[in-house]
PDB file of N, CA and C in Angstrom:
ATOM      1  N   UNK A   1      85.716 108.108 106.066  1.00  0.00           N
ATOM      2  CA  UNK A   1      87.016 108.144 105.419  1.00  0.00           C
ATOM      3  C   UNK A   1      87.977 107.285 106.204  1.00  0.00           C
ATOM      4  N   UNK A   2      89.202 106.721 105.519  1.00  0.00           N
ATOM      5  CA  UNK A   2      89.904 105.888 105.900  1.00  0.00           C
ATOM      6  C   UNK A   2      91.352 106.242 106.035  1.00  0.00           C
ATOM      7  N   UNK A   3      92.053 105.864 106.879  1.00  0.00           N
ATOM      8  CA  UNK A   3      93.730 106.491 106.840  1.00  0.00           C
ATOM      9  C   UNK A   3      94.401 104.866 106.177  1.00  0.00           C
ATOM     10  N   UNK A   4      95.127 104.564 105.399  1.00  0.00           N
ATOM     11  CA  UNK A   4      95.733 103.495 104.992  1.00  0.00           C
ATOM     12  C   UNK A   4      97.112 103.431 105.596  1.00  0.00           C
ATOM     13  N   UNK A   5      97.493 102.093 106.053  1.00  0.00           N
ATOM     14  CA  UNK A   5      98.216 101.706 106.809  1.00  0.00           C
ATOM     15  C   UNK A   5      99.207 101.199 105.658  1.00  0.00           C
ATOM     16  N   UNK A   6     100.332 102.222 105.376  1.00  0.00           N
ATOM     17  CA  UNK A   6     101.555 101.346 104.208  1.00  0.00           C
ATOM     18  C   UNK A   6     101.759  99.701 104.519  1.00  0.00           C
ATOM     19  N   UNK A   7     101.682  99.294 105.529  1.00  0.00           N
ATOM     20  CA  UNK A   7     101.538  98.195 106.280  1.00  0.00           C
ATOM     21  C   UNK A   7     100.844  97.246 105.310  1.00  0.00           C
ATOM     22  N   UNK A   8      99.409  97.429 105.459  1.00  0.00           N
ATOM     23  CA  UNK A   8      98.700  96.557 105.333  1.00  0.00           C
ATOM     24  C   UNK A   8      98.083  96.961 104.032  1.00  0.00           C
ATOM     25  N   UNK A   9      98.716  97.656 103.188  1.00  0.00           N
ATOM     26  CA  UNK A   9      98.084  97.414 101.765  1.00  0.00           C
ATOM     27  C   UNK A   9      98.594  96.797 100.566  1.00  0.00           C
ATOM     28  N   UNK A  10      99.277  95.752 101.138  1.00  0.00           N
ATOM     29  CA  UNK A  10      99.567  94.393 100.049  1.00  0.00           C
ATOM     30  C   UNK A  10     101.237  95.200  99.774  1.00  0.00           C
ATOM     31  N   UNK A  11     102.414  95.791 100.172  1.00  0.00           N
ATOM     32  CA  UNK A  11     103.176  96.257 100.042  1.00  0.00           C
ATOM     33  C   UNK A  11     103.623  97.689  99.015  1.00  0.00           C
ATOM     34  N   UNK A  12     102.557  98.245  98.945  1.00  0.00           N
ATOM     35  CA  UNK A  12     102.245  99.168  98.321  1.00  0.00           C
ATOM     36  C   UNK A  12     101.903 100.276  99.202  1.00  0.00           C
ATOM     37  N   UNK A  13     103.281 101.312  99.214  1.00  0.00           N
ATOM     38  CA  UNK A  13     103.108 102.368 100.235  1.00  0.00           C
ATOM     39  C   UNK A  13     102.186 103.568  99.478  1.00  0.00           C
ATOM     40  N   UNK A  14     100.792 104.459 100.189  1.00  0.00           N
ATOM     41  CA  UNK A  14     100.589 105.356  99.291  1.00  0.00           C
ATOM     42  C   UNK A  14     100.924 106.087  99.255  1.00  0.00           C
ATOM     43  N   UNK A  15     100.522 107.148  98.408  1.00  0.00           N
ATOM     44  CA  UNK A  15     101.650 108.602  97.726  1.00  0.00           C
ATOM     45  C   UNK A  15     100.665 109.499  98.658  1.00  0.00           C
ATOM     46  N   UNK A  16     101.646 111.008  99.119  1.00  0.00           N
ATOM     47  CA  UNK A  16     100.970 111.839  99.580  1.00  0.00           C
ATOM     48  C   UNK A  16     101.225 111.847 100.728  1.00  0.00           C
ATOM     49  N   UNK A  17     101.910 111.173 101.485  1.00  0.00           N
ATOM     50  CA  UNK A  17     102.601 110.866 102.490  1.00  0.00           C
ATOM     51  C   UNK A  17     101.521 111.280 104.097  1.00  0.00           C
ATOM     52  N   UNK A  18     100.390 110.648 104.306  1.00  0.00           N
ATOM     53  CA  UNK A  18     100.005 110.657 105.452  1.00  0.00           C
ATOM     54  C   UNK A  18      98.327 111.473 104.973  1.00  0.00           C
ATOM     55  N   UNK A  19      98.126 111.515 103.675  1.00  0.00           N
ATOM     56  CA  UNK A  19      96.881 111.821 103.232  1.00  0.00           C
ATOM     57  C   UNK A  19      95.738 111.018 103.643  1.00  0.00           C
ATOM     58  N   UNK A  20      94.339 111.415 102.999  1.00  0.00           N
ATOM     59  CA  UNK A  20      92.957 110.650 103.841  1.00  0.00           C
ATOM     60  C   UNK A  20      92.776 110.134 102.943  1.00  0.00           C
ATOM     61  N   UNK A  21      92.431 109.089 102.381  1.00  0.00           N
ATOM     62  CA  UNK A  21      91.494 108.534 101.210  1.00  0.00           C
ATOM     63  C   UNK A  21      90.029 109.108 101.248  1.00  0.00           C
ATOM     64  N   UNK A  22      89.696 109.365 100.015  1.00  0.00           N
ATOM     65  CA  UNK A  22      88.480 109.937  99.830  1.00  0.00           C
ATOM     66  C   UNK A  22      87.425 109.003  99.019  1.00  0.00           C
ATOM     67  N   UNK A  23      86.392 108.196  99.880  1.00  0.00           N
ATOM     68  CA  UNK A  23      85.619 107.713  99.133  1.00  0.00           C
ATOM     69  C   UNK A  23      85.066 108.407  98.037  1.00  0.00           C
ATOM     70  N   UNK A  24      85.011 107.713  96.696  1.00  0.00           N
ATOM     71  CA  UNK A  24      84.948 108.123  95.212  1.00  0.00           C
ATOM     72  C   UNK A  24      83.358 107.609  95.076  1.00  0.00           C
ATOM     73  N   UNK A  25      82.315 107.145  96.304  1.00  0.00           N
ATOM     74  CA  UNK A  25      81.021 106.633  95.438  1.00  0.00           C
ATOM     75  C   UNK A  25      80.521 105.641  94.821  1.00  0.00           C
ATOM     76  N   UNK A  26      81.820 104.461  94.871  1.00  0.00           N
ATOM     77  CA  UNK A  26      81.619 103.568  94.152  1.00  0.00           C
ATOM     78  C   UNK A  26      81.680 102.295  95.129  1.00  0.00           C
ATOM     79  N   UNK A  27      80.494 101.597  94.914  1.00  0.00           N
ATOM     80  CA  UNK A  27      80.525 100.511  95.803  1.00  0.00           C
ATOM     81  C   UNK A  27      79.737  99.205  95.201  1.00  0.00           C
ATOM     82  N   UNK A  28      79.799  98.033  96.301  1.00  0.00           N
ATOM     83  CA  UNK A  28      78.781  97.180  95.852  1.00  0.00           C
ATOM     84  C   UNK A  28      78.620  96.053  96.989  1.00  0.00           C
ATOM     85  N   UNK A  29      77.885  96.113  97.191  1.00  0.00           N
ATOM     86  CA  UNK A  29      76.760  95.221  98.515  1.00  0.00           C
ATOM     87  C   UNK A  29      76.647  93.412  97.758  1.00  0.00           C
ATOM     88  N   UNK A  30      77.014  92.424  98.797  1.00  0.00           N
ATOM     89  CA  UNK A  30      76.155  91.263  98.277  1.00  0.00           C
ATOM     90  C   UNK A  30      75.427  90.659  99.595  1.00  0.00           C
ATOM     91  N   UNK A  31      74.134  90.336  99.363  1.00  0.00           N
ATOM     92  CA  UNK A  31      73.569  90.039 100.112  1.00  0.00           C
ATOM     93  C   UNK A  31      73.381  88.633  99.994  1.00  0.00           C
ATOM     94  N   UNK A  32      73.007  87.164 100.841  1.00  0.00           N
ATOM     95  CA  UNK A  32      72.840  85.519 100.849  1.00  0.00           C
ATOM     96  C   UNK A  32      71.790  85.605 101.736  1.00  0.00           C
ATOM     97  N   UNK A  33      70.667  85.254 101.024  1.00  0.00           N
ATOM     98  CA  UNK A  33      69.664  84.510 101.838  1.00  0.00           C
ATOM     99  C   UNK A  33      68.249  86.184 103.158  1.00  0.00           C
ATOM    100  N   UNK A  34      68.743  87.036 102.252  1.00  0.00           N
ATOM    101  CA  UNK A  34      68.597  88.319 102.583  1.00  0.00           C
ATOM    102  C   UNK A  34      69.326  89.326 103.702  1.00  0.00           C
ATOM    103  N   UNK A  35      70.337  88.489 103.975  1.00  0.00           N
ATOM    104  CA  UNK A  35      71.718  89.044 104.811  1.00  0.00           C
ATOM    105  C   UNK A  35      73.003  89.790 104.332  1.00  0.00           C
ATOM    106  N   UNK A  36      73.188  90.473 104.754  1.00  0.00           N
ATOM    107  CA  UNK A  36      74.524  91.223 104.175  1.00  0.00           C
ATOM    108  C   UNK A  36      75.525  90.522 104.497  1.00  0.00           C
ATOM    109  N   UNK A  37      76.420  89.956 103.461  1.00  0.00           N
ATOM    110  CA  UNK A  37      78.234  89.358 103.371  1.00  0.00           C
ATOM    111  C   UNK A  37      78.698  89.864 103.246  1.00  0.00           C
ATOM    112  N   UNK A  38      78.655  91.068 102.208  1.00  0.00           N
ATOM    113  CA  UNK A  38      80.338  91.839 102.092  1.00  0.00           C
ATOM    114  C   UNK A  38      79.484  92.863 101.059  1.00  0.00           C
ATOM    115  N   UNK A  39      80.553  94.201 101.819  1.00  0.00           N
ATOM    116  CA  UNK A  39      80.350  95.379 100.965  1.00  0.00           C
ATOM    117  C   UNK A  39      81.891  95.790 100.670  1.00  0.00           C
ATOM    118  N   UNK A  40      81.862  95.867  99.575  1.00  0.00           N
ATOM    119  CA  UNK A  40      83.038  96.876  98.595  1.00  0.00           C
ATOM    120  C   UNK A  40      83.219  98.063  98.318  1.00  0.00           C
ATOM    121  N   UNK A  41      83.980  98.646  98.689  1.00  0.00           N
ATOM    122  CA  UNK A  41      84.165 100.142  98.652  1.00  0.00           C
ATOM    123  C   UNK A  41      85.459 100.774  97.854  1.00  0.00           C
ATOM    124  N   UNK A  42      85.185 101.638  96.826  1.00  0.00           N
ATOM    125  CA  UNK A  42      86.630 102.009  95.923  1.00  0.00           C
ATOM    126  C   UNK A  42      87.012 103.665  96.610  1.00  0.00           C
ATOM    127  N   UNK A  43      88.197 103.721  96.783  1.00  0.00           N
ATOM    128  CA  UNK A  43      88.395 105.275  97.700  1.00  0.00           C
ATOM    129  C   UNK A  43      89.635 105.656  96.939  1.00  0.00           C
ATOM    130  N   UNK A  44      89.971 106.702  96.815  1.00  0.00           N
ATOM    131  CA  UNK A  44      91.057 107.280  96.046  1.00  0.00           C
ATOM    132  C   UNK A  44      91.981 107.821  96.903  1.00  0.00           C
ATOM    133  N   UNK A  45      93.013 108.181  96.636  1.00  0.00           N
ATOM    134  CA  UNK A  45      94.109 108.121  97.454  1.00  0.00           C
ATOM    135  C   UNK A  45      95.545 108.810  96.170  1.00  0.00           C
ATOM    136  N   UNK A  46      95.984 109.981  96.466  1.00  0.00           N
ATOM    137  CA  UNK A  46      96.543 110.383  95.480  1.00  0.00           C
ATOM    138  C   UNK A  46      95.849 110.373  94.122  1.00  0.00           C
ATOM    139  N   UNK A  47      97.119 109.376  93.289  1.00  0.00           N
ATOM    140  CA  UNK A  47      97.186 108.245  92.112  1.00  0.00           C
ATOM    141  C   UNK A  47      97.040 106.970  92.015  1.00  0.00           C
ATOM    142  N   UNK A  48      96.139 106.613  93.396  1.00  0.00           N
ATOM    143  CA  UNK A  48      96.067 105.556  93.885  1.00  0.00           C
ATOM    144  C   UNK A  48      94.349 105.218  93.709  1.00  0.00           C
ATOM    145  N   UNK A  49      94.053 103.484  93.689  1.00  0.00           N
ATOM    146  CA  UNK A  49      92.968 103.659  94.000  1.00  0.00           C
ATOM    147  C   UNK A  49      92.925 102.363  94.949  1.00  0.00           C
ATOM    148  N   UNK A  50      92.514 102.561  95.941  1.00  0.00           N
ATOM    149  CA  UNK A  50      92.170 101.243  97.362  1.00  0.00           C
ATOM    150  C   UNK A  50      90.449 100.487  97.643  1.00  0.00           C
ATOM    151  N   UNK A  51      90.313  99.226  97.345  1.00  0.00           N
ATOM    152  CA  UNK A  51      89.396  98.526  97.362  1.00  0.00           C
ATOM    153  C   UNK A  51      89.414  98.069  99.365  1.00  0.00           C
ATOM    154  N   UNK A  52      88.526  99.155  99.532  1.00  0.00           N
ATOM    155  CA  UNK A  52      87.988  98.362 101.215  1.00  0.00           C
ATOM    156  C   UNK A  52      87.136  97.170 101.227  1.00  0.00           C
ATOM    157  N   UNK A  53      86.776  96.582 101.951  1.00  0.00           N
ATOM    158  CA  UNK A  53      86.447  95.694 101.975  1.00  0.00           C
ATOM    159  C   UNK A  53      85.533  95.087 103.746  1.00  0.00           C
ATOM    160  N   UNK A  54      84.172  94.886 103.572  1.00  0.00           N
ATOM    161  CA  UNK A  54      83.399  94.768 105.037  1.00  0.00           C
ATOM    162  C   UNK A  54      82.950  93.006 105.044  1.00  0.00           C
ATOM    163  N   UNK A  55      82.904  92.712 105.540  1.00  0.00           N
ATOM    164  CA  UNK A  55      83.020  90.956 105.570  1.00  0.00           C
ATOM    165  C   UNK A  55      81.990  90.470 106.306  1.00  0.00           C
ATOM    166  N   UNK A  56      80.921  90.145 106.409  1.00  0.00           N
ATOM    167  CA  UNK A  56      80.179  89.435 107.744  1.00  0.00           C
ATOM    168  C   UNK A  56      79.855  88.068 107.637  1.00  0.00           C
ATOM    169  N   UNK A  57      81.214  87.069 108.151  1.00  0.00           N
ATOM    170  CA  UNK A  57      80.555  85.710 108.247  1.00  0.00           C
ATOM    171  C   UNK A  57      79.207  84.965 108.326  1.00  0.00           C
ATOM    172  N   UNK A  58      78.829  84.194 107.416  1.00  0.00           N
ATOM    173  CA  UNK A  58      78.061  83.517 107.548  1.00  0.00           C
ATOM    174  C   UNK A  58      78.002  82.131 108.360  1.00  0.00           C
ATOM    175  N   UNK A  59      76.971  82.245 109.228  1.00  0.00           N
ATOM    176  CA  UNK A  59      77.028  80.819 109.936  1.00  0.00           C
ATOM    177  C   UNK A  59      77.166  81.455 111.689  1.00  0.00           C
ATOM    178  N   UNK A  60      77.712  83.069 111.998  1.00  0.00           N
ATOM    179  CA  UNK A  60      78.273  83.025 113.075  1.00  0.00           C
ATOM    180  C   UNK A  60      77.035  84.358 113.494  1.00  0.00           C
ATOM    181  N   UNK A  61      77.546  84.330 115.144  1.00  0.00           N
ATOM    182  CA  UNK A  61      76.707  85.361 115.466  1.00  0.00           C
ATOM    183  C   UNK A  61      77.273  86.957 115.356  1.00  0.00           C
ATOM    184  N   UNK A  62      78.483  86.948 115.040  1.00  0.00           N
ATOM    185  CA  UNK A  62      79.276  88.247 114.827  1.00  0.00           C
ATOM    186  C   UNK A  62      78.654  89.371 114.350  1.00  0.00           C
ATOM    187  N   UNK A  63      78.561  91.042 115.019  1.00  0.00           N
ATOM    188  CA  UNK A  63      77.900  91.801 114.552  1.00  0.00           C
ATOM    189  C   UNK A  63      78.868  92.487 113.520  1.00  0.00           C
ATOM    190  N   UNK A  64      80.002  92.653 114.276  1.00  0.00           N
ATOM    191  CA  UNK A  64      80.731  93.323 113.626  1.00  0.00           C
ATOM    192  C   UNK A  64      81.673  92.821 112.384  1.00  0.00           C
ATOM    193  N   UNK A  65      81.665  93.446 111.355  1.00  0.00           N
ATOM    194  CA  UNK A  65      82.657  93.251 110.111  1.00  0.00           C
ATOM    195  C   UNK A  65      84.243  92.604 110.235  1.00  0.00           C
ATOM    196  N   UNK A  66      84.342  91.468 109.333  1.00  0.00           N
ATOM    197  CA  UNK A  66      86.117  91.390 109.515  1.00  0.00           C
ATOM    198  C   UNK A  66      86.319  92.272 108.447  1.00  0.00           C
ATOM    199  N   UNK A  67      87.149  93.052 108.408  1.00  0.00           N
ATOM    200  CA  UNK A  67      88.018  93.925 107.574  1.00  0.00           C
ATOM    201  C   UNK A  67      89.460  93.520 106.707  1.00  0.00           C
ATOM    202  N   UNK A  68      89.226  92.689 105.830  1.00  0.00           N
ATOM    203  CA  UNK A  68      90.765  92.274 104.566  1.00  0.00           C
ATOM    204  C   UNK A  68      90.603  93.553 104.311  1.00  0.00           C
ATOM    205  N   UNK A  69      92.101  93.391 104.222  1.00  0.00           N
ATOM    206  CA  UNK A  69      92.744  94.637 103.068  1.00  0.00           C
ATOM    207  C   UNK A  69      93.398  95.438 103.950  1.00  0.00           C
ATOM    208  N   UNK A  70      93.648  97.146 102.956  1.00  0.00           N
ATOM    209  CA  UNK A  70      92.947  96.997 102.437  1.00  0.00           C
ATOM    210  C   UNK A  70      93.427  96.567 101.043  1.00  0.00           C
ATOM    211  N   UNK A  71      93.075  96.705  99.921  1.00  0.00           N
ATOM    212  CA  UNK A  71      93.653  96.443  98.470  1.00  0.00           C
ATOM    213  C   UNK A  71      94.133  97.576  97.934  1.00  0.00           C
ATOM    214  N   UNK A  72      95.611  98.048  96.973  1.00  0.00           N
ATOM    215  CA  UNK A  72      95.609  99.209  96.649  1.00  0.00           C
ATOM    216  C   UNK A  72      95.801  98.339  95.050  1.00  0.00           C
ATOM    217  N   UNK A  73      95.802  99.769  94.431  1.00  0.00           N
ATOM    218  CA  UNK A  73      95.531  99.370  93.018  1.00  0.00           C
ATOM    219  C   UNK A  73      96.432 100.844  92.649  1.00  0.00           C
ATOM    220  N   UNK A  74      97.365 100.818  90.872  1.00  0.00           N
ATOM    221  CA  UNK A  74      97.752 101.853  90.781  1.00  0.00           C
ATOM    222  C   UNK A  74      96.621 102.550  89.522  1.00  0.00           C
ATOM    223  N   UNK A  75      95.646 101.944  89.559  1.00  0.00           N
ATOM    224  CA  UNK A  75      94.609 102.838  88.531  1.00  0.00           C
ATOM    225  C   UNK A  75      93.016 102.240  88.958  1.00  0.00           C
ATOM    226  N   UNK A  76      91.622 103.502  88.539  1.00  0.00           N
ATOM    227  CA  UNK A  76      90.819 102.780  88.902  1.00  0.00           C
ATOM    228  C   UNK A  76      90.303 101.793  88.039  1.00  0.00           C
ATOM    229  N   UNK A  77      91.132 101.519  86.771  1.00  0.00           N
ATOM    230  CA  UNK A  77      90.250 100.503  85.846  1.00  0.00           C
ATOM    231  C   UNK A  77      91.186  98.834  86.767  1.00  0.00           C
ATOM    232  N   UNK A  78      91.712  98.657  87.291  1.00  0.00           N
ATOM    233  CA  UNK A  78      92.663  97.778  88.323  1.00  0.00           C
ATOM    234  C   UNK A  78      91.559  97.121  89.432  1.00  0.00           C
ATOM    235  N   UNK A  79      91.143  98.324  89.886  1.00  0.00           N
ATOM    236  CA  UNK A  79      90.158  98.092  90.830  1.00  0.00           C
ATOM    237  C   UNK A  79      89.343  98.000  90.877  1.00  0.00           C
ATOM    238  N   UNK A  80      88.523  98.732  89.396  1.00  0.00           N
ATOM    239  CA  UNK A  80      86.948  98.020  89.080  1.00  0.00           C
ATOM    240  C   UNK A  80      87.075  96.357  88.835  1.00  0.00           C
ATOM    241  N   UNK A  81      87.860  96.171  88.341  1.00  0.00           N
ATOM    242  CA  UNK A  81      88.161  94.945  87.727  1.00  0.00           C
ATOM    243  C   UNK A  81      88.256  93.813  88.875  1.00  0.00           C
ATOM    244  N   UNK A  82      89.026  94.032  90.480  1.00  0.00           N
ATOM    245  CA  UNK A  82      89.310  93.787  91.451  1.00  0.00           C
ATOM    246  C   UNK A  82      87.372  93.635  92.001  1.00  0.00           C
ATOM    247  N   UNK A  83      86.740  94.177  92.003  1.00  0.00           N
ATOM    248  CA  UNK A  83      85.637  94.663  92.391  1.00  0.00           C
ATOM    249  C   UNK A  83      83.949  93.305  91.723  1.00  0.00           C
ATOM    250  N   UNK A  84      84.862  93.549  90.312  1.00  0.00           N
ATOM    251  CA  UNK A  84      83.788  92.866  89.173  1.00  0.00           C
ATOM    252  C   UNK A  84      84.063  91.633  89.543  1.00  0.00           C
ATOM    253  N   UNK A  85      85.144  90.835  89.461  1.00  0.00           N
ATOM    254  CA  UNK A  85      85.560  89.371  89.981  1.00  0.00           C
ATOM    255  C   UNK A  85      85.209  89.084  91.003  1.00  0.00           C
ATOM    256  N   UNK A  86      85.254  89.984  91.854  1.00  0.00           N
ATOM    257  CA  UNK A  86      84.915  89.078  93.439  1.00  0.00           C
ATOM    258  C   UNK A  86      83.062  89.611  93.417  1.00  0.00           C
ATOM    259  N   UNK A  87      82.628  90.485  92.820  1.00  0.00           N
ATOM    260  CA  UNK A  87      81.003  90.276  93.006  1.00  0.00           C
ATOM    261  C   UNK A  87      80.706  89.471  92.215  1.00  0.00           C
ATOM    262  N   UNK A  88      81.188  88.969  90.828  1.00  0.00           N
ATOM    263  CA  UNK A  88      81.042  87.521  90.186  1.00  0.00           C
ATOM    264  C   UNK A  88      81.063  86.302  90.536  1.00  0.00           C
ATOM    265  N   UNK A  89      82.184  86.442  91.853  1.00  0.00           N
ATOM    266  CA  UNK A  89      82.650  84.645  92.456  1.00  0.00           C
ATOM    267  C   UNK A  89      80.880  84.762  94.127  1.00  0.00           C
ATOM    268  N   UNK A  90      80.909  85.903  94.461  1.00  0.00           N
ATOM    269  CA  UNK A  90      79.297  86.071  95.017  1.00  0.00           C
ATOM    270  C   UNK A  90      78.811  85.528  94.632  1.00  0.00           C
ATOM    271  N   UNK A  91      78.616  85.851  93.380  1.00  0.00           N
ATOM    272  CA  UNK A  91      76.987  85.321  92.747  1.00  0.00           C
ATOM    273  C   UNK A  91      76.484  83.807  92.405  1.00  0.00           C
ATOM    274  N   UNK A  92      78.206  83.850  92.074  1.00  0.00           N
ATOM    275  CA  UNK A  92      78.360  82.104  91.849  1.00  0.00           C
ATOM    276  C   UNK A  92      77.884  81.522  92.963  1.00  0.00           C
ATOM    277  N   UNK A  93      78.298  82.217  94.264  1.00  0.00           N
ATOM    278  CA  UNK A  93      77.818  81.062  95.614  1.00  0.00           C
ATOM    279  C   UNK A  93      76.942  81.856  95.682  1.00  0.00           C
ATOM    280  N   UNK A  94      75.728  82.500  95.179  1.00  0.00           N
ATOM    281  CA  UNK A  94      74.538  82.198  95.336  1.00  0.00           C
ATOM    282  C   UNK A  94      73.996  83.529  96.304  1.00  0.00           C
ATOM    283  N   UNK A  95      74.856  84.576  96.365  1.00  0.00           N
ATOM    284  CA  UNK A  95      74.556  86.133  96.650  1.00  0.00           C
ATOM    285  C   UNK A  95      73.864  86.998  95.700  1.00  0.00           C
ATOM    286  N   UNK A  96      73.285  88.037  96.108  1.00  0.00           N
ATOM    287  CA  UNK A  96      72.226  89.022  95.268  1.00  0.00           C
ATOM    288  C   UNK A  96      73.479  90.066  95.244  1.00  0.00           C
ATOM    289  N   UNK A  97      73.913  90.534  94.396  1.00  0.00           N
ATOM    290  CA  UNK A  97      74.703  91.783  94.366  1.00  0.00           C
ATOM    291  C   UNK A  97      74.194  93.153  93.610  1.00  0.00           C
ATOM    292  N   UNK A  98      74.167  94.080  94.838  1.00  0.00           N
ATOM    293  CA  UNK A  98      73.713  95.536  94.001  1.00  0.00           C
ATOM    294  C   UNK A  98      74.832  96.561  94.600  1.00  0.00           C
TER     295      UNK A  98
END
């Protein structure tokens, strides 16, 4: 579980004032060349819904994840949608997405 930083979620403070986001189950993995790039994660939050986001450069020796975001959204059809586009622009460069 994640604490969201009013900060850093695109200027969108969440409701509930100091609540946990609760991953909702919904995710999606893309893998290049049989390596993991980026996993997507949808977590709920109030009336809120927040797209996390795990990053692993390609090309570098980095173990650990860069972390964007995170993304908040005020519904989850916002954020599936947020979710569907960027595992689409994946695939385009040539990622396996499940």
């Amino acid at each position: 579980m994640s604490d969201v930083d009013p900060g850093l979620a695109g200027g969108v403070a969440p409701t509930g004032g100091g609540g946990r986001a609760v991953d909702d189950n919904f995710s999606r993995s893309a893998r290049k060349d049989g390596r993991q790039v980026v996993t997507l994660r949808r977590l709920t939050l109030g009336n809120q819904f927040i797209v996390e986001s795990d990053v692993y450069p390609v090309g570098t020796m980095r173990v650990e994840p860069v972390r964007p975001g995170p993304y908040v959204f005020g519904s989850r059809e916002e954020a599936n949608a947020f979710i569907e586009e960027t595992t689409r622009a994946l695939e385009y460069l040539g990622c396996e997405v499940s």
